[in-house]
N, C-alpha and C. Protein backbone atom coordinates (compact mmCIF):
# COMPACT_ATOMS: atom_id res chain seq x y z
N UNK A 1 0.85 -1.17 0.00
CA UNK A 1 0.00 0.00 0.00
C UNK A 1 0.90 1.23 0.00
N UNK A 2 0.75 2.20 -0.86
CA UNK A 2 1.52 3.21 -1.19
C UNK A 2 0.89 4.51 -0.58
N UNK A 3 1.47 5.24 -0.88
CA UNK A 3 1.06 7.04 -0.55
C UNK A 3 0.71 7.42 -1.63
N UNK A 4 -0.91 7.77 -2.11
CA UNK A 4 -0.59 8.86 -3.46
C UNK A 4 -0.09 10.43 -3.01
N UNK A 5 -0.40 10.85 -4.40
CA UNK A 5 0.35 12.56 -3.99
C UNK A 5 -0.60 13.15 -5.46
N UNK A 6 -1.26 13.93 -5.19
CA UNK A 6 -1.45 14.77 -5.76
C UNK A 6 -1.31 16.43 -6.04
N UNK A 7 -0.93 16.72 -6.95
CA UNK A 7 -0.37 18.31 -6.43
C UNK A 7 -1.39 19.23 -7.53
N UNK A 8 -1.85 19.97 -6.44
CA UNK A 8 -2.65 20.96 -6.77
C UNK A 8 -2.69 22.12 -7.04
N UNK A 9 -1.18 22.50 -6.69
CA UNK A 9 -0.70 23.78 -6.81
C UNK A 9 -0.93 24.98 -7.88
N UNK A 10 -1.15 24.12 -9.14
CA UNK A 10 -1.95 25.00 -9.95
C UNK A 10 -3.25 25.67 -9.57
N UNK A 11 -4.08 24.90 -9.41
CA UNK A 11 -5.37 25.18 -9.04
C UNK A 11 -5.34 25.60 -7.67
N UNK A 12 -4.69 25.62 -6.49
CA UNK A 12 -4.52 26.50 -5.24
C UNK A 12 -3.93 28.18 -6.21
N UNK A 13 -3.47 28.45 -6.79
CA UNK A 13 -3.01 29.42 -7.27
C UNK A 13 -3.74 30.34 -8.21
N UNK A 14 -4.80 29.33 -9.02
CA UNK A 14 -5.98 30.22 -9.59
C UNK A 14 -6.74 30.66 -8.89
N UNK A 15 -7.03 29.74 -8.11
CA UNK A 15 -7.93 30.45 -7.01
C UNK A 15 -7.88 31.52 -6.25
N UNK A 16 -6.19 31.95 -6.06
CA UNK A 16 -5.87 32.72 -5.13
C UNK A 16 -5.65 34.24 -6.04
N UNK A 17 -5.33 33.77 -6.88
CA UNK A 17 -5.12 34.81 -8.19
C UNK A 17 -6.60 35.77 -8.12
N UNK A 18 -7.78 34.66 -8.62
CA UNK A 18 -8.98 34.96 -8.76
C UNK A 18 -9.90 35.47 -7.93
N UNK A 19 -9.16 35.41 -6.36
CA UNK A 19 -9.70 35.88 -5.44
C UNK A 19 -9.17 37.41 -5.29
N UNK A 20 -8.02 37.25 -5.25
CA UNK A 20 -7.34 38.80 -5.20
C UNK A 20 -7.36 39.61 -6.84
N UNK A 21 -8.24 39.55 -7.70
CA UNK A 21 -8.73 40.15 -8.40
C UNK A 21 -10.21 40.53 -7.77
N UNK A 22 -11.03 39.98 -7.50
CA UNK A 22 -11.86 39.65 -6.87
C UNK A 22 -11.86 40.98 -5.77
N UNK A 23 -11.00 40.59 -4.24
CA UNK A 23 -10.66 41.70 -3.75
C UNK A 23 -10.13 42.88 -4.44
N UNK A 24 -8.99 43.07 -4.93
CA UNK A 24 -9.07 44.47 -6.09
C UNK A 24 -10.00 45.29 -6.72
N UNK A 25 -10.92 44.35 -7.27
CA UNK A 25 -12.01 45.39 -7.92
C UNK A 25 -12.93 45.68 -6.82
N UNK A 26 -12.93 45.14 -5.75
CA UNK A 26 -14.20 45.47 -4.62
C UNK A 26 -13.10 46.81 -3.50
N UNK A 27 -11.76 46.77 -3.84
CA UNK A 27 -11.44 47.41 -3.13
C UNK A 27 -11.77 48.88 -4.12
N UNK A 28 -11.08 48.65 -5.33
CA UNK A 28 -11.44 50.00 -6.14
C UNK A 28 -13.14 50.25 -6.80
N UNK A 29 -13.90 49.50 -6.41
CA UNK A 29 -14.88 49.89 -6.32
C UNK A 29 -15.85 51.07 -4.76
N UNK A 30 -14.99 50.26 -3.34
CA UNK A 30 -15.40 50.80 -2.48
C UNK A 30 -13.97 52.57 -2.44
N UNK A 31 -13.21 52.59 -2.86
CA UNK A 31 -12.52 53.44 -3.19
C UNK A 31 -13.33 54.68 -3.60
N UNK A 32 -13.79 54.48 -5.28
CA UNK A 32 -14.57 55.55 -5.72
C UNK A 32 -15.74 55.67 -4.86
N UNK A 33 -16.58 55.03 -4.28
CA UNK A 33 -17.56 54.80 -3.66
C UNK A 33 -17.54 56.20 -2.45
N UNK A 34 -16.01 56.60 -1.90
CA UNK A 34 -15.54 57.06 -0.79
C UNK A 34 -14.95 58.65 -1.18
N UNK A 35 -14.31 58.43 -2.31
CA UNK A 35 -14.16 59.72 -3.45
C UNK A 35 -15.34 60.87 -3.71
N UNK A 36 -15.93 59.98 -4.03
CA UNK A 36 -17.31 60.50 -4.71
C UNK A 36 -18.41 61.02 -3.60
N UNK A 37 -18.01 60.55 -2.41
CA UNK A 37 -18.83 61.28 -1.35
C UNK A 37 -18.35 62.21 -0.93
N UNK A 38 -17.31 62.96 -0.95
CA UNK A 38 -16.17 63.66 -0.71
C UNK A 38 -17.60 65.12 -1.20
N UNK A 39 -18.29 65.86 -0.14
CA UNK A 39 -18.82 66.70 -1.07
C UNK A 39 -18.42 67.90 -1.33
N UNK A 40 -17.65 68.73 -0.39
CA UNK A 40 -17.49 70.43 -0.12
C UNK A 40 -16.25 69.89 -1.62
N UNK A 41 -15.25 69.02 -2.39
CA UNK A 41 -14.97 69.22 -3.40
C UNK A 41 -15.88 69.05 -4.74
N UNK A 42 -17.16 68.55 -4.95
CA UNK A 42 -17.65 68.65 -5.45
C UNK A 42 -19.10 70.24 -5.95
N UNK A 43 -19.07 70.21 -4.78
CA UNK A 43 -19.69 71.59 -4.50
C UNK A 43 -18.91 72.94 -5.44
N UNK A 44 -17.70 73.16 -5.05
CA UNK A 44 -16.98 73.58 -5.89
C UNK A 44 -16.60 73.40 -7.56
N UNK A 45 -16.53 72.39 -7.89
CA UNK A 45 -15.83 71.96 -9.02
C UNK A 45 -16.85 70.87 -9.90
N UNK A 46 -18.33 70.45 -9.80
CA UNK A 46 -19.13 70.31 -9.88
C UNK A 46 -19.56 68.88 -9.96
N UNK A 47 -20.34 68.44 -10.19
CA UNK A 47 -20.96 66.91 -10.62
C UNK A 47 -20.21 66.38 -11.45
N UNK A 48 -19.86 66.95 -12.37
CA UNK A 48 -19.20 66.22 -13.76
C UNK A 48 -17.69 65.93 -13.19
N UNK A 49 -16.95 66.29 -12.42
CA UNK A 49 -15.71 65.58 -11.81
C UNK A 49 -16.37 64.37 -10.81
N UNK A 50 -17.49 64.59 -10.17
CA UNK A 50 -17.75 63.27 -9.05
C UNK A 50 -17.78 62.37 -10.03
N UNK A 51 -18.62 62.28 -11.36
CA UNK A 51 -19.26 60.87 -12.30
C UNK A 51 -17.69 60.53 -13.22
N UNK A 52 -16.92 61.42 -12.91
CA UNK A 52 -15.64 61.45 -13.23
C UNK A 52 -14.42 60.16 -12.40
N UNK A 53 -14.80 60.33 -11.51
CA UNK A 53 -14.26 59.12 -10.86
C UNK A 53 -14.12 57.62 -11.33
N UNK A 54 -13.35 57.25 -11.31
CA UNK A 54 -13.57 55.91 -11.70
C UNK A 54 -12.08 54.82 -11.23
N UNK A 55 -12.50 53.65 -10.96
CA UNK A 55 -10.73 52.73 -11.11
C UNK A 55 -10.49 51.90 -11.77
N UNK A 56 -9.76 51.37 -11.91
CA UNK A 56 -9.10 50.30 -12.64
C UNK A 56 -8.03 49.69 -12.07
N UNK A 57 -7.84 47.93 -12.15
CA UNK A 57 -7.72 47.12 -11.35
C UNK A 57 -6.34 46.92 -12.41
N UNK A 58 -4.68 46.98 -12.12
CA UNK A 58 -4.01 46.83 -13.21
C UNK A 58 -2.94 46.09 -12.44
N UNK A 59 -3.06 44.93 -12.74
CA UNK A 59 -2.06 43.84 -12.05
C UNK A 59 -2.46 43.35 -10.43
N UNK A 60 -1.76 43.83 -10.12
CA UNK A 60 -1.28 43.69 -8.09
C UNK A 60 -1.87 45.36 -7.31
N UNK A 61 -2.30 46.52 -8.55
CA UNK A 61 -2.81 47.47 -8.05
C UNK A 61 -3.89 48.02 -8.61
N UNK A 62 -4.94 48.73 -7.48
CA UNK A 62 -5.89 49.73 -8.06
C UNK A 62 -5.86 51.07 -8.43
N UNK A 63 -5.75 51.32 -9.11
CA UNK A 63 -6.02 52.67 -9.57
C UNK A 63 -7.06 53.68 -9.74
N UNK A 64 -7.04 54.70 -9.25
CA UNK A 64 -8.27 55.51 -8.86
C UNK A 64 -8.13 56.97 -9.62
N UNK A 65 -9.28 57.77 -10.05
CA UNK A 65 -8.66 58.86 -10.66
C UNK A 65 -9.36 59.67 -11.76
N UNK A 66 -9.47 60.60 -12.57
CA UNK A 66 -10.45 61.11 -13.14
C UNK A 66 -9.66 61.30 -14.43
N UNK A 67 -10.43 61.20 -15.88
CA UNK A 67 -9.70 61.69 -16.80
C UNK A 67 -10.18 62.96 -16.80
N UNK A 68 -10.53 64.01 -15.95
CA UNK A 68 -10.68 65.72 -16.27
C UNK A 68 -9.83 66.23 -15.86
N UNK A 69 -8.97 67.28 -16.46
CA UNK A 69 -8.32 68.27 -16.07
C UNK A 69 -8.26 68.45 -15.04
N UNK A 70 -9.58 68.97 -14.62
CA UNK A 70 -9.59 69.97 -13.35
C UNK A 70 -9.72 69.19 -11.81
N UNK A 71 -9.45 67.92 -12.07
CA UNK A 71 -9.15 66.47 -10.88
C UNK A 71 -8.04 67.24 -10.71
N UNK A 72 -6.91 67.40 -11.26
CA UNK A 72 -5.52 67.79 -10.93
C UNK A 72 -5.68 68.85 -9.78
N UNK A 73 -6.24 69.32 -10.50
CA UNK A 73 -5.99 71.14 -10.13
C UNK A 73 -6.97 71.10 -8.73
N UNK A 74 -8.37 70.20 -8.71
CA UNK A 74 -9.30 70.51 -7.29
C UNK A 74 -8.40 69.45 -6.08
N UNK A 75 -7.56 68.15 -6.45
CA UNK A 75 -6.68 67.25 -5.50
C UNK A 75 -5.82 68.49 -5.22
N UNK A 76 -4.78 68.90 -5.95
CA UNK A 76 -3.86 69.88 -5.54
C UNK A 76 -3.32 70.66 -5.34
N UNK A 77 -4.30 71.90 -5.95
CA UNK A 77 -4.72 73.10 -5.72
C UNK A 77 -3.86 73.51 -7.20
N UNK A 78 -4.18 75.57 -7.15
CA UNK A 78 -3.24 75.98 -8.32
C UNK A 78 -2.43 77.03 -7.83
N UNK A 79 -1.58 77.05 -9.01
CA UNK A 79 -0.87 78.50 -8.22
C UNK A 79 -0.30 78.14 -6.95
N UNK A 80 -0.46 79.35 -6.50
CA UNK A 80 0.81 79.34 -5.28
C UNK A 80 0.24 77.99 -3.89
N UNK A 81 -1.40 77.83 -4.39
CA UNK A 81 -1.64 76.74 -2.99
C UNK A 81 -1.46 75.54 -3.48
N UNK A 82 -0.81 75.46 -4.78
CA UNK A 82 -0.38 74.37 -5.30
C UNK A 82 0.65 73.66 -4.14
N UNK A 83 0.18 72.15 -3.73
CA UNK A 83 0.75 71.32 -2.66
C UNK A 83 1.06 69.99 -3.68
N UNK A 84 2.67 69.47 -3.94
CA UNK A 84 2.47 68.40 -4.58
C UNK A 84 2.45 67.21 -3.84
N UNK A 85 2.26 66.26 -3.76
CA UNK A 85 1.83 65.23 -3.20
C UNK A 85 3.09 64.36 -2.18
N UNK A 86 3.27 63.69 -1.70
CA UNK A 86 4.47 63.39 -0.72
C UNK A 86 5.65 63.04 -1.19
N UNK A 87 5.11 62.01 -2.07
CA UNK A 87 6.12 60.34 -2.93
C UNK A 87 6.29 61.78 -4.19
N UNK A 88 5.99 62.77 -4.66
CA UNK A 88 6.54 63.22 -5.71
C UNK A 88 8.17 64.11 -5.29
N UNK A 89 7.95 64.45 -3.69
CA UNK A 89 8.92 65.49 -3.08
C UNK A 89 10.03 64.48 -2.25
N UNK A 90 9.02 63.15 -2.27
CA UNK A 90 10.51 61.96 -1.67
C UNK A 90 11.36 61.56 -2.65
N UNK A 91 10.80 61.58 -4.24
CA UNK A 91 11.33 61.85 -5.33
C UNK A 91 12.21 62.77 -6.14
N UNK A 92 12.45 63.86 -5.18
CA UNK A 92 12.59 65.10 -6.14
C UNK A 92 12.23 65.62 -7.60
N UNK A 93 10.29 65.56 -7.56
CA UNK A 93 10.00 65.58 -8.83
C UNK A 93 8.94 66.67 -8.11
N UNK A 94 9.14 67.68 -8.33
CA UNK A 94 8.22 68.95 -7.33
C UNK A 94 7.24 69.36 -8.63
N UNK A 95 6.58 68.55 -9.22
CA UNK A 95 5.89 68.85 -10.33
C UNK A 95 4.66 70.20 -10.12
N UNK A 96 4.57 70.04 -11.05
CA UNK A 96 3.44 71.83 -10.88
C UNK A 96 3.69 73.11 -11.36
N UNK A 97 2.63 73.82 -11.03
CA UNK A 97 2.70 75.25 -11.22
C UNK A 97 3.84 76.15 -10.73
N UNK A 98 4.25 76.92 -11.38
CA UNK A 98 5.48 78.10 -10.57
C UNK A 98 4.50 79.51 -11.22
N UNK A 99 4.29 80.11 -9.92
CA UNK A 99 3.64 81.11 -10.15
C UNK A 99 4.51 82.48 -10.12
N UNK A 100 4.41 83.46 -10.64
CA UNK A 100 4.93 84.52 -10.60
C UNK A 100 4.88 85.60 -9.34
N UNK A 101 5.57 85.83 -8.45
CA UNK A 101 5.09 86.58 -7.46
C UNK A 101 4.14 88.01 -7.35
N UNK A 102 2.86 87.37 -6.29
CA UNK A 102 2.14 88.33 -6.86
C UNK A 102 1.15 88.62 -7.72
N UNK A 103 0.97 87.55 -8.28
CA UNK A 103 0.12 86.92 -9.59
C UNK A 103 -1.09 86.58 -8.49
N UNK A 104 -2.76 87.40 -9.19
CA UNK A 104 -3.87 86.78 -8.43
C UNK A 104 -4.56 85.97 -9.33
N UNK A 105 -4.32 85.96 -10.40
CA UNK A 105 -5.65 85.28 -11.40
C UNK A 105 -4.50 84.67 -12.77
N UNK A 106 -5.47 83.70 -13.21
CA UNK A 106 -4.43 83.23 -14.25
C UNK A 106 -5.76 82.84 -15.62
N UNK A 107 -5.16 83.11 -16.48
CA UNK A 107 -6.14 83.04 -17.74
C UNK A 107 -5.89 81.68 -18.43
N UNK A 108 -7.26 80.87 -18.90
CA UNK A 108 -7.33 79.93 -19.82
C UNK A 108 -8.13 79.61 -20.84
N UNK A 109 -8.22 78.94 -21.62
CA UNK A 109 -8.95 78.26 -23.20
C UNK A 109 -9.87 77.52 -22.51
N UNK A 110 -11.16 78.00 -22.35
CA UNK A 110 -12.42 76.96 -22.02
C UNK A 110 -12.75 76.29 -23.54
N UNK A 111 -12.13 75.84 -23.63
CA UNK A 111 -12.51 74.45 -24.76
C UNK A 111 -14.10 74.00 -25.01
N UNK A 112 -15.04 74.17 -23.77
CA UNK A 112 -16.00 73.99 -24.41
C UNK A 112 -17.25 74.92 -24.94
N UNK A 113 -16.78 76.16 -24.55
CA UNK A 113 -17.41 77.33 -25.52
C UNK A 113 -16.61 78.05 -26.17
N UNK A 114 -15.20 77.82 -26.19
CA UNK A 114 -14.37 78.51 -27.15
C UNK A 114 -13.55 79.96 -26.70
N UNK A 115 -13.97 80.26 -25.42
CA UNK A 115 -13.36 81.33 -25.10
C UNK A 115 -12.14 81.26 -24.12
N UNK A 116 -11.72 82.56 -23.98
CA UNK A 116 -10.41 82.55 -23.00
C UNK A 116 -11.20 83.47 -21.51
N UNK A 117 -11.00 82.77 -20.50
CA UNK A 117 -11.35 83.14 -19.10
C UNK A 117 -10.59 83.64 -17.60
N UNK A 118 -10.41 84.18 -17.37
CA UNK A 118 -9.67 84.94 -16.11
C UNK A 118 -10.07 83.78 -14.87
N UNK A 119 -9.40 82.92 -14.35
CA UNK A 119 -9.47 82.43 -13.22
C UNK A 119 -8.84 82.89 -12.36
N UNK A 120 -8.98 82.48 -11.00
CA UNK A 120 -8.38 82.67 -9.29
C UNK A 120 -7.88 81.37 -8.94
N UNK A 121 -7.07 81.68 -8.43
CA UNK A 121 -5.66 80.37 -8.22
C UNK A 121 -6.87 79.34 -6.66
N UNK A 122 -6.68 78.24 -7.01
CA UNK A 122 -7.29 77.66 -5.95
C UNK A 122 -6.91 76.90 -4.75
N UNK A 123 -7.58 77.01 -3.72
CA UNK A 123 -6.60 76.08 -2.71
C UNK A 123 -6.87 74.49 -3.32
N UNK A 124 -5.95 73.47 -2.93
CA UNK A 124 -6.49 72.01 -3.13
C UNK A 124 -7.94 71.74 -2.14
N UNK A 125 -8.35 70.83 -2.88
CA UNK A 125 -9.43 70.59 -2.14
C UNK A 125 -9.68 69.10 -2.36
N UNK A 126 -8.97 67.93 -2.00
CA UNK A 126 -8.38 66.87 -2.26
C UNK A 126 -10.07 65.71 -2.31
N UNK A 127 -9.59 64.88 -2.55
CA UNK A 127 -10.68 64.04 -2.61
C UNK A 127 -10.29 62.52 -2.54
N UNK A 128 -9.28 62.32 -3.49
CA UNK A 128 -8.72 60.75 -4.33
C UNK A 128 -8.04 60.71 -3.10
N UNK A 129 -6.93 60.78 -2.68
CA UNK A 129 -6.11 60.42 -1.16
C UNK A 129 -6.67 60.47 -0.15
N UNK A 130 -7.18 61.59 0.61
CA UNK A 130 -8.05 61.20 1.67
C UNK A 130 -8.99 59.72 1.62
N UNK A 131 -9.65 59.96 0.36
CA UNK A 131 -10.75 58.51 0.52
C UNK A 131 -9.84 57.01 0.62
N UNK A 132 -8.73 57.15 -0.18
CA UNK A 132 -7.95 56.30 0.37
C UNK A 132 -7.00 56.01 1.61
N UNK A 133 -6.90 57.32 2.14
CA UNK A 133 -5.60 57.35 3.93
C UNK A 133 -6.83 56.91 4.42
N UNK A 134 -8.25 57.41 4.52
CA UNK A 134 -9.68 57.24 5.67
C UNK A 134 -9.72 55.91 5.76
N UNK A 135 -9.69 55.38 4.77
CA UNK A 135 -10.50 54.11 4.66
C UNK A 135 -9.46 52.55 4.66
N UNK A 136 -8.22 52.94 4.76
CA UNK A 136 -7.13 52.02 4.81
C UNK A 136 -7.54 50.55 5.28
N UNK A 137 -7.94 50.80 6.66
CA UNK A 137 -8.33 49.74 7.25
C UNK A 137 -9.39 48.79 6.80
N UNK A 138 -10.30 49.74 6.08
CA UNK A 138 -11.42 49.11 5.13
C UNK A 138 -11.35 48.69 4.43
N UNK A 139 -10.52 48.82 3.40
CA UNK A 139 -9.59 48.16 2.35
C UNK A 139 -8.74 46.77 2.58
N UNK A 140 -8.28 47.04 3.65
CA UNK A 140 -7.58 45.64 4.40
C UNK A 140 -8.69 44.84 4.65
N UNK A 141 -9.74 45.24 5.27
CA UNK A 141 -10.57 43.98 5.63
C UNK A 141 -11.34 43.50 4.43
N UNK A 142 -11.50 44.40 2.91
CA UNK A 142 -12.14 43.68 1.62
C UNK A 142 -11.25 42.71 1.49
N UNK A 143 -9.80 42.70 1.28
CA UNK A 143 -8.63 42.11 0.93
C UNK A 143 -8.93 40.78 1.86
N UNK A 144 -9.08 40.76 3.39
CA UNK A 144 -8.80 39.32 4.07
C UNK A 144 -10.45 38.98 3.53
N UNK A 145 -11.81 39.50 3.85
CA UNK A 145 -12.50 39.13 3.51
C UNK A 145 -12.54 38.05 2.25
N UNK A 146 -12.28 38.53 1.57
CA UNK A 146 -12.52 37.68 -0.13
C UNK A 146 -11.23 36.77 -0.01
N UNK A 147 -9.91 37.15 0.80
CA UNK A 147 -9.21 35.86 0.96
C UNK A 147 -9.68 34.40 1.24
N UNK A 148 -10.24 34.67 2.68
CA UNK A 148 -10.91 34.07 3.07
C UNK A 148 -11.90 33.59 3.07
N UNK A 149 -12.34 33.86 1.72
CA UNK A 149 -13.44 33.16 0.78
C UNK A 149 -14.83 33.64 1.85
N UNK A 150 -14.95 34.75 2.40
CA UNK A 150 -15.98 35.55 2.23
C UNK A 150 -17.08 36.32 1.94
C-alpha cells in the first residue's frame, strides 16, 4: 500500500489569483464609492468631476482617478496653494505650477465654448487620497475578507 500525492498547486493558485482580483475590484470599487462622497470638493468643481471618478484594477494594483483636467488642479490646488503630493517630493520631482510673485488670477482656453477666461488660483481641495488614507483599514478587511473566501 503506497502514498498517493497529488499536487494541486496549480489550481490553489488560480484560485488565489482569482480571489485577489476579486478583492481588487471590490477594493477599487469601495474606493470611488468614498471619493465620490467627498462633497465640499464637489460643491466647488461640480458633478461632472464626481461621475468622473472611476478605477481600474491593473495587475497587483488599483487605480483611482479622473480623466478631467480639473481632478488635478481641485486634489492639488493651483498656483501658489499648489501642494504636490508626498512620494513626488521623496522623489525630487516637485511637479506643478510656478507662479509669478504676486500673480492673483491666471487666464485659460475653455474648450467647451471657445473662449479665454480669467481664473483665481485655488486652494487644493483633495478628494482621491483622503478617501484612500480614511478608509485604509477598510480596504484591508475587503482584501482578508474575499481571501478568506468571504
Amino acid at each position: 500500500m503506497g502514498i498517493e500525492w497529488t499536487d494541486n498547486l496549480a489550481e490553489v493558485r488560480e484560485a488565489l489569483d482569482t480571489a485577489k482580483a476579486g478583492a481588487l475590484e471590490a477594493m477599487g470599487q469601495a474606493w470611488v464609492r468614498a471619493a465620490r462622497s467627498r462633497g465640499s470638493v464637489f460643491e466647488q468643481w461640480g458633478e461632472e468631476l464626481r461621475e468622473s471618478v472611476v478605477h481600474q484594477v491593473e495587475g497587483d494594483t488599483v487605480v483611482v482617478g479622473s480623466g478631467l483636467d480639473i481632478a488635478a488642479y481641485a486634489e492639488l490646488g493651483t498656483g501658489p496653494h499648489y501642494t504636490p503630493p508626498p512620494e513626488w517630493m521623496e522623489n525630487h520631482v516637485p511637479k506643478g505650477t510656478k507662479v509669478p510673485p504676486g500673480a492673483e488670477h491666471w487666464i485659460y482656453f475653455d474648450e467647451k465654448d471657445g473662449t479665454f477666461k480669467v481664473g483665481t488660483y485655488k486652494e487644493p481641495t483633495p478628494f482621491i487620497r483622503p478617501a484612500l488614507e480614511e478608509n485604509r483599514e477598510a480596504y484591508r478587511g475587503i482584501m482578508e475578507d474575499v481571501l478568506k473566501g468571504g
